[in-house]
Protein backbone atom coordinates (compact mmCIF):
# COMPACT_ATOMS: atom_id res chain seq x y z
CA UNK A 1 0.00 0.00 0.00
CA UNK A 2 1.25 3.78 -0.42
CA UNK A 3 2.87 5.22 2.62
CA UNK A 4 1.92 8.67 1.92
CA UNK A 5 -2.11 9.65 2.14
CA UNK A 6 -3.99 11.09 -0.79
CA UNK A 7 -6.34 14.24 -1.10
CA UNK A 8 -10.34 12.82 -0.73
CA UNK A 9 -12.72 12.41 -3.77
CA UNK A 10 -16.25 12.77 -3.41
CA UNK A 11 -17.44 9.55 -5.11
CA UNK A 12 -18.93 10.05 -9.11
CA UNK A 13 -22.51 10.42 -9.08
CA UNK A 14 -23.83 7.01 -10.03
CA UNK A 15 -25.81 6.68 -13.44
CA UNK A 16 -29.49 6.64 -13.47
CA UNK A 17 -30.34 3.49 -15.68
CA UNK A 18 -34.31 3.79 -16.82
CA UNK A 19 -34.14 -0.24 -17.69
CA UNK A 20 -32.37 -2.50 -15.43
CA UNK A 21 -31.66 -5.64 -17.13
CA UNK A 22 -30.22 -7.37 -14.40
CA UNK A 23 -29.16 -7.10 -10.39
CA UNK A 24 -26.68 -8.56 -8.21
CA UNK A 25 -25.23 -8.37 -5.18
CA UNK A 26 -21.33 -8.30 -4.75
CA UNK A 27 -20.30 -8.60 -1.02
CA UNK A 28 -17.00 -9.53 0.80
CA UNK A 29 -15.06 -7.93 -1.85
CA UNK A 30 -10.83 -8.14 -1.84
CA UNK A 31 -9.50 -5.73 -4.27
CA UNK A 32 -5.63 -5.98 -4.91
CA UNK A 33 -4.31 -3.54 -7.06
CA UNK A 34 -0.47 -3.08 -8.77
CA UNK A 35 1.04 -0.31 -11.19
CA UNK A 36 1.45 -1.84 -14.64
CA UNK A 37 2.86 0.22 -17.43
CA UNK A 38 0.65 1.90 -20.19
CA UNK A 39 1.83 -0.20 -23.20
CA UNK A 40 0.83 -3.17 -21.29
CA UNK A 41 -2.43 -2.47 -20.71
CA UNK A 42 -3.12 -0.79 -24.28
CA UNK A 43 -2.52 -3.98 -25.73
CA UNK A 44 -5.39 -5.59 -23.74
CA UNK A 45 -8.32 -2.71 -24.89
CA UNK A 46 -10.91 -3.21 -27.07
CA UNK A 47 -11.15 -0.67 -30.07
CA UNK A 48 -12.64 2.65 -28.97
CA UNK A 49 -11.14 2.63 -25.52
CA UNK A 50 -7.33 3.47 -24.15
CA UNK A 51 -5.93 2.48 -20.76
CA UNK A 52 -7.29 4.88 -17.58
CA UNK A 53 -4.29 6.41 -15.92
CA UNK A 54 -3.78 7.75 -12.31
CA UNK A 55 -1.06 8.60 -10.67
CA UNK A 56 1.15 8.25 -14.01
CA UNK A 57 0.20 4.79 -14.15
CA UNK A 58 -2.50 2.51 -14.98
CA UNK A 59 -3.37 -0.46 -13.38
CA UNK A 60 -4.19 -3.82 -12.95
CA UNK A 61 -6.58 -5.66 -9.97
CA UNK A 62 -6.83 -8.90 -8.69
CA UNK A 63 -10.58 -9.01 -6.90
CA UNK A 64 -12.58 -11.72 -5.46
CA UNK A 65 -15.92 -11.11 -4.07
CA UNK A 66 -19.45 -13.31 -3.41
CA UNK A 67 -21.90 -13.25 -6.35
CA UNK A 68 -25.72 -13.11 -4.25
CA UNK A 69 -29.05 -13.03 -5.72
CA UNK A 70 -27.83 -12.35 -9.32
CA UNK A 71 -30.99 -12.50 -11.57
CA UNK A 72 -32.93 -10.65 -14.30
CA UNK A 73 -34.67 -7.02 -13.90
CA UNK A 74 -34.66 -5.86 -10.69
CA UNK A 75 -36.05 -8.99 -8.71
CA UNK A 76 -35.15 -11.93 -7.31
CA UNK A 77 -32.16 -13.71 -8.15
CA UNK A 78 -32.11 -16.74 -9.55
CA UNK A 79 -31.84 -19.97 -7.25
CA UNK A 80 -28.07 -21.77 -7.09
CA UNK A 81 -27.29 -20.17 -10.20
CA UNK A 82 -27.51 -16.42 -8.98
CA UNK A 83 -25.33 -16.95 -5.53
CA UNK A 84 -21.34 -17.73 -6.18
CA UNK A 85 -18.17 -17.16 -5.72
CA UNK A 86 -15.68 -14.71 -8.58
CA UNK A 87 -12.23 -14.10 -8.47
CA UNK A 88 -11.23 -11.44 -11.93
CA UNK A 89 -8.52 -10.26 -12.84
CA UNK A 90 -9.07 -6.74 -14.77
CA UNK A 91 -7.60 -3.54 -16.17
CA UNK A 92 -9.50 0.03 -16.37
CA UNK A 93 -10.52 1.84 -19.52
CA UNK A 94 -11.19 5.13 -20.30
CA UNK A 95 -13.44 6.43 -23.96
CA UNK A 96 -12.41 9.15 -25.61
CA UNK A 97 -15.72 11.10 -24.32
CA UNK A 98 -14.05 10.63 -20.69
CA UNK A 99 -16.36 7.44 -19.96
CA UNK A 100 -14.53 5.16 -17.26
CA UNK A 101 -15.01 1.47 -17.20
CA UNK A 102 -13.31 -2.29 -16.54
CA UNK A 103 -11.58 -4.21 -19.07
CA UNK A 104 -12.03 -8.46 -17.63
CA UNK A 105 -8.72 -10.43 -18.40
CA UNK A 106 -10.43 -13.43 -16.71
CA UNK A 107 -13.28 -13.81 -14.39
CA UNK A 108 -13.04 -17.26 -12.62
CA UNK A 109 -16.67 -19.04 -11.39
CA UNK A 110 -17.74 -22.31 -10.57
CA UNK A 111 -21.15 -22.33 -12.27
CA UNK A 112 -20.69 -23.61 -15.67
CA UNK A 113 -23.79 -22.32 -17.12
CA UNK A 114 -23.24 -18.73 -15.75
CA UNK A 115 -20.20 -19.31 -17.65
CA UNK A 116 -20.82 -20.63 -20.78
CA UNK A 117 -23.73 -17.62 -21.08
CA UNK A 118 -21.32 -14.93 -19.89
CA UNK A 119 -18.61 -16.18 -22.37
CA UNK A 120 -21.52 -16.25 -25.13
CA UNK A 121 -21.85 -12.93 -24.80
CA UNK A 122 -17.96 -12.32 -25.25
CA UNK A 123 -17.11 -11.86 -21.38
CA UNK A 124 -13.94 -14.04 -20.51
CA UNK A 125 -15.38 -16.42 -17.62
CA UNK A 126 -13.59 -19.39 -16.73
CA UNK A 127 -15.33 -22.15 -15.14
CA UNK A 128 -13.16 -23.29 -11.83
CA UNK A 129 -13.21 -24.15 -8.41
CA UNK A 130 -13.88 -21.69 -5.90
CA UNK A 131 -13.76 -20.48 -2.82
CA UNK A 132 -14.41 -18.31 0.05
CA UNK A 133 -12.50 -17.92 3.03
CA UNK A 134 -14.89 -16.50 6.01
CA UNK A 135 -13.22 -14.86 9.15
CA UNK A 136 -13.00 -16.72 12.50
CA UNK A 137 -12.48 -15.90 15.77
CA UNK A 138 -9.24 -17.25 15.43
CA UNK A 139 -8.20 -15.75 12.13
CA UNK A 140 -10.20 -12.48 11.25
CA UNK A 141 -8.95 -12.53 7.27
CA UNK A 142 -10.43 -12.97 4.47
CA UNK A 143 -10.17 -14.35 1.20
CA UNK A 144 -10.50 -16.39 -1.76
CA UNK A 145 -8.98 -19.32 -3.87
CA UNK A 146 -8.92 -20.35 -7.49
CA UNK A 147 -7.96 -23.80 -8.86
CA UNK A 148 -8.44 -24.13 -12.54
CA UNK A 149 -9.08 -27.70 -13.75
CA UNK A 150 -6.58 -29.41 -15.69
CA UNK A 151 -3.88 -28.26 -13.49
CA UNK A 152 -4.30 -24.98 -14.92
CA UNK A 153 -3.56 -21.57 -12.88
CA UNK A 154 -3.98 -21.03 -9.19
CA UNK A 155 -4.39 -18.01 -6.75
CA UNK A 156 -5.07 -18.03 -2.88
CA UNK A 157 -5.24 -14.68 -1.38
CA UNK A 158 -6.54 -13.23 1.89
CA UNK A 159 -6.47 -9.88 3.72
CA UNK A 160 -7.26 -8.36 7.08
CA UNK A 161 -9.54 -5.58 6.71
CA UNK A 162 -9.02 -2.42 9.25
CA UNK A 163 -12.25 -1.24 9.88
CA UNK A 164 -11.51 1.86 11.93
CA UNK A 165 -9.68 2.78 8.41
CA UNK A 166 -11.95 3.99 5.79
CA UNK A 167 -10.15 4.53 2.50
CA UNK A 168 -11.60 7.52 0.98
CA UNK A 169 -8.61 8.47 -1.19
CA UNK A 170 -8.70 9.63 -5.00
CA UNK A 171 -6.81 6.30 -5.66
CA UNK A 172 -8.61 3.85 -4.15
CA UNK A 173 -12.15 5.92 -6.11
CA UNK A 174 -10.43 5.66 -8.99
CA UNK A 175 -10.26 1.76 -8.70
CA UNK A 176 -13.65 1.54 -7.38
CA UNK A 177 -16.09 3.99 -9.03
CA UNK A 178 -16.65 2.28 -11.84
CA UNK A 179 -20.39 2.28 -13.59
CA UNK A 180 -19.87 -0.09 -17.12
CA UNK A 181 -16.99 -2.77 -18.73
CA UNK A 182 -15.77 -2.44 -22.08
CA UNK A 183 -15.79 -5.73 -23.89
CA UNK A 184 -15.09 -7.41 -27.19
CA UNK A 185 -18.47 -9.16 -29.11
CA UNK A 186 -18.46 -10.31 -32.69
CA UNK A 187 -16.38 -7.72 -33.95
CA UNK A 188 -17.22 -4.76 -31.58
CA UNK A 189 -16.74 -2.86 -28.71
CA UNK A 190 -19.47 -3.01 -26.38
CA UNK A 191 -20.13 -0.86 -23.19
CA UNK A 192 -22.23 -2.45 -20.49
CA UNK A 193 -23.58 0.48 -17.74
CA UNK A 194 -24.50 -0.31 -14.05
CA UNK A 195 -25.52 1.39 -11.18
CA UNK A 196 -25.03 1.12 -7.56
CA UNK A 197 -23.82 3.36 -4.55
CA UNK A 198 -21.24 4.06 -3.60
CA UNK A 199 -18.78 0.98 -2.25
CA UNK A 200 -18.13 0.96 2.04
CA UNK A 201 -14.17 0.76 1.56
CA UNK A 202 -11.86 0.06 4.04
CA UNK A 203 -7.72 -0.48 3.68
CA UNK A 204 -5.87 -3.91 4.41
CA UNK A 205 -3.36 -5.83 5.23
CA UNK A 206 -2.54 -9.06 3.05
CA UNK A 207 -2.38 -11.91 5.17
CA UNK A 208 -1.69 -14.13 2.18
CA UNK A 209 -0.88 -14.02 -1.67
CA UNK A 210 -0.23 -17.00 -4.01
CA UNK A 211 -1.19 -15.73 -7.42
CA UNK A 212 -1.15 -17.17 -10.88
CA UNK A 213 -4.12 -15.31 -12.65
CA UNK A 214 -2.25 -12.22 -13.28
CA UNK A 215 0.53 -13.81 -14.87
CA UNK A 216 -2.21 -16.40 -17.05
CA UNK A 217 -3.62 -12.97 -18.09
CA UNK A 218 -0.29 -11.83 -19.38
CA UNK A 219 -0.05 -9.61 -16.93
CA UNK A 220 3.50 -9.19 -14.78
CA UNK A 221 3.54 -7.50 -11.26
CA UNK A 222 6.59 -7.58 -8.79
CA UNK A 223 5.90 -7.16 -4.90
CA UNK A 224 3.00 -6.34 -3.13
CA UNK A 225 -0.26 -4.52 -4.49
CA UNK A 226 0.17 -1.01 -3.73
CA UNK A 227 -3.43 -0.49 -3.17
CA UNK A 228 -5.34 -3.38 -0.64
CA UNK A 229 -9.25 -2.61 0.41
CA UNK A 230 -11.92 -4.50 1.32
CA UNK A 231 -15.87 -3.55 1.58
CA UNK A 232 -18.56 -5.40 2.80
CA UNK A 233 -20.33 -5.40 -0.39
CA UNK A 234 -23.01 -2.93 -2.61
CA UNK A 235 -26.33 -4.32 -4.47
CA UNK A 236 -25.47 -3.41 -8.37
CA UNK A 237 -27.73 -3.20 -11.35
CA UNK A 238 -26.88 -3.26 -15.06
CA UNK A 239 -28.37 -1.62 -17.85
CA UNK A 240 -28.76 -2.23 -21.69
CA UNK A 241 -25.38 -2.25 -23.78
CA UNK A 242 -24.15 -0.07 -26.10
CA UNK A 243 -22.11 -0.34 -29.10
CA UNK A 244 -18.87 1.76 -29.38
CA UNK A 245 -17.81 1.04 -32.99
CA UNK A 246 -16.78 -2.26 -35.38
CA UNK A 247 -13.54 -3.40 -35.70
C-alpha cells in the first residue's frame, strides 16, 4: 500500500439506468491492485477505448468477491445459479468522451452455465473451483482461492480488513467507481452500464498471496499490491449495452 495519504474524492454520481436488465449483489469484496505500465495495458483494450491512468500509471486488480441473488430485472435472483463465488482479474478503460469502465482479463466461477452464457456474450469467464474464506475468531482474514481444472492456474489470497480505516482516497475511487466494462463481441466494442452506490471501503493488510491469474492474463507485477481494500459489499444493477464502434 502507499505510505503517503492522498487528497479525498467525493465519489462520481452514479448513473441513473431507466431499464435494469439485471441485479446482483457483490459482497466480501478483496480488491488488490499493482502499477502496470501503459503499453501493457493498451494492448489488452478493445477498439474505442485506451488504458485509464492515475497517478502516471495505470493499473491492474486482482478481486474476489461473493456473487448473491444475481438474476434478471430488478427482482429476485435466480436460485443456485444467482449466488457464487468470482475471483477477476481486470484492467481500467477510459473512452475518448471521458467514460470510465473495466476491461475483464479473466473472471473465474464455478457455475458452468453462468459461464458458458457470460462467455456467449464475449465476457472471458472461466469455469473453476472456488472459494471463500470467512473470518473466524481465530483468524479475522479474508479471502478467496482459485484452482483451474486441468492443473491450470492457481491463486489463494486473503487480507485483514481495518475497519476503523476507511479509505476515501482519489486512488482507491479511482479503482472503485466504476459504472460499465468495455468488452469485445463479434467484432465490436461493447459498453455495459451499471448502477449502484457508492462501495463501504476500508484499507488492508494481506495476510496471504499466491497468485497465478495475473501472470495467465499476461499480466507481470513484482511485490505487493500497492493499493489493498476491502468492503462489505453494494447491491449493483446493469443496464442495456451499447455499441462503441466495429472493428
Amino acid at each position: 500500500m502507499t505510505g503517503r495519504p492522498l487528497a479525498r474524492d467525493p465519489w462520481p454520481e452514479p448513473p441513473k439506468l431507466p431499464l435494469p436488465l439485471m441485479v446482483q449483489w457483490w459482497t466480501e469484496a478483496v480488491f488488490l491492485h499493482w502499477r502496470i505500465p501503459q503499453s501493457v495495458a493498451a494492448a489488452r483494450m478493445p477498439d474505442g477505448v485506451v488504458p485509464d491512468i492515475f497517478d502516471g500509471s495505470t493499473w491492474a486488480g486482482l478481486i474476489g468477491f461473493r456473487m448473491r441473488g444475481a438474476g434478471p430485472g430488478s427482482g429476485k435472483g435466480i436460485p443456485y445459479l444467482g449466488d457464487f463465488t468470482e475471483i477477476n482479474v481486470r484492467l481500467y478503460s477510459r473512452e475518448p468522451n471521458g467514460t470510465r469502465g473495466v476491461v475483464f482479463l479473466s473472471l473465474d466461477a464455478s457455475r458452468l452455465a453462468v459461464v458458458l452464457a457470460a462467455r456467449a456474450a464475449g465476457i472471458p469467464y472461466v469455469w473453476s473451483r472456488t472459494s471463500f474464506k470467512a473470518p473466524t475468531p481465530a483468524d479475522p482474514s479474508t479471502g478467496y482461492a482459485v484452482r483451474r481444472f486441468r492443473r491450470g492456474p492457481r491463486s489463494d489470497f486473503a487480507v485483514s480488513p481495518e475497519f476503523d480505516a476507511g479509505a476515501s482516497d482519489q486512488l482507491s475511487r479511482h479503482l472503485t467507481a466504476r459504472f460499465g466494462l468495455h468488452t469485445r463481441f463479434r467484432g465490436r466494442t461493447l459498453y455495459i452500464p451499471n448502477t449502484h452506490k457508492p462501495w463501504a471501503l476500508y484499507r488492508a493488510d494481506v495476510t496471504k498471496l499466491n497468485d497465478q491469474l495475473l501472470r495467465a492474463a499476461g499480466i507481470a507485477v513484482a511485490g505487493p499490491p500497492e493499493s489493498v481494500l476491502y468492503s462489505p459489499g453494494v447491491r449493483a444493477q446493469f443496464g442495456r449495452p451499447r455499441v462503441l464502434g466495429r472493428r
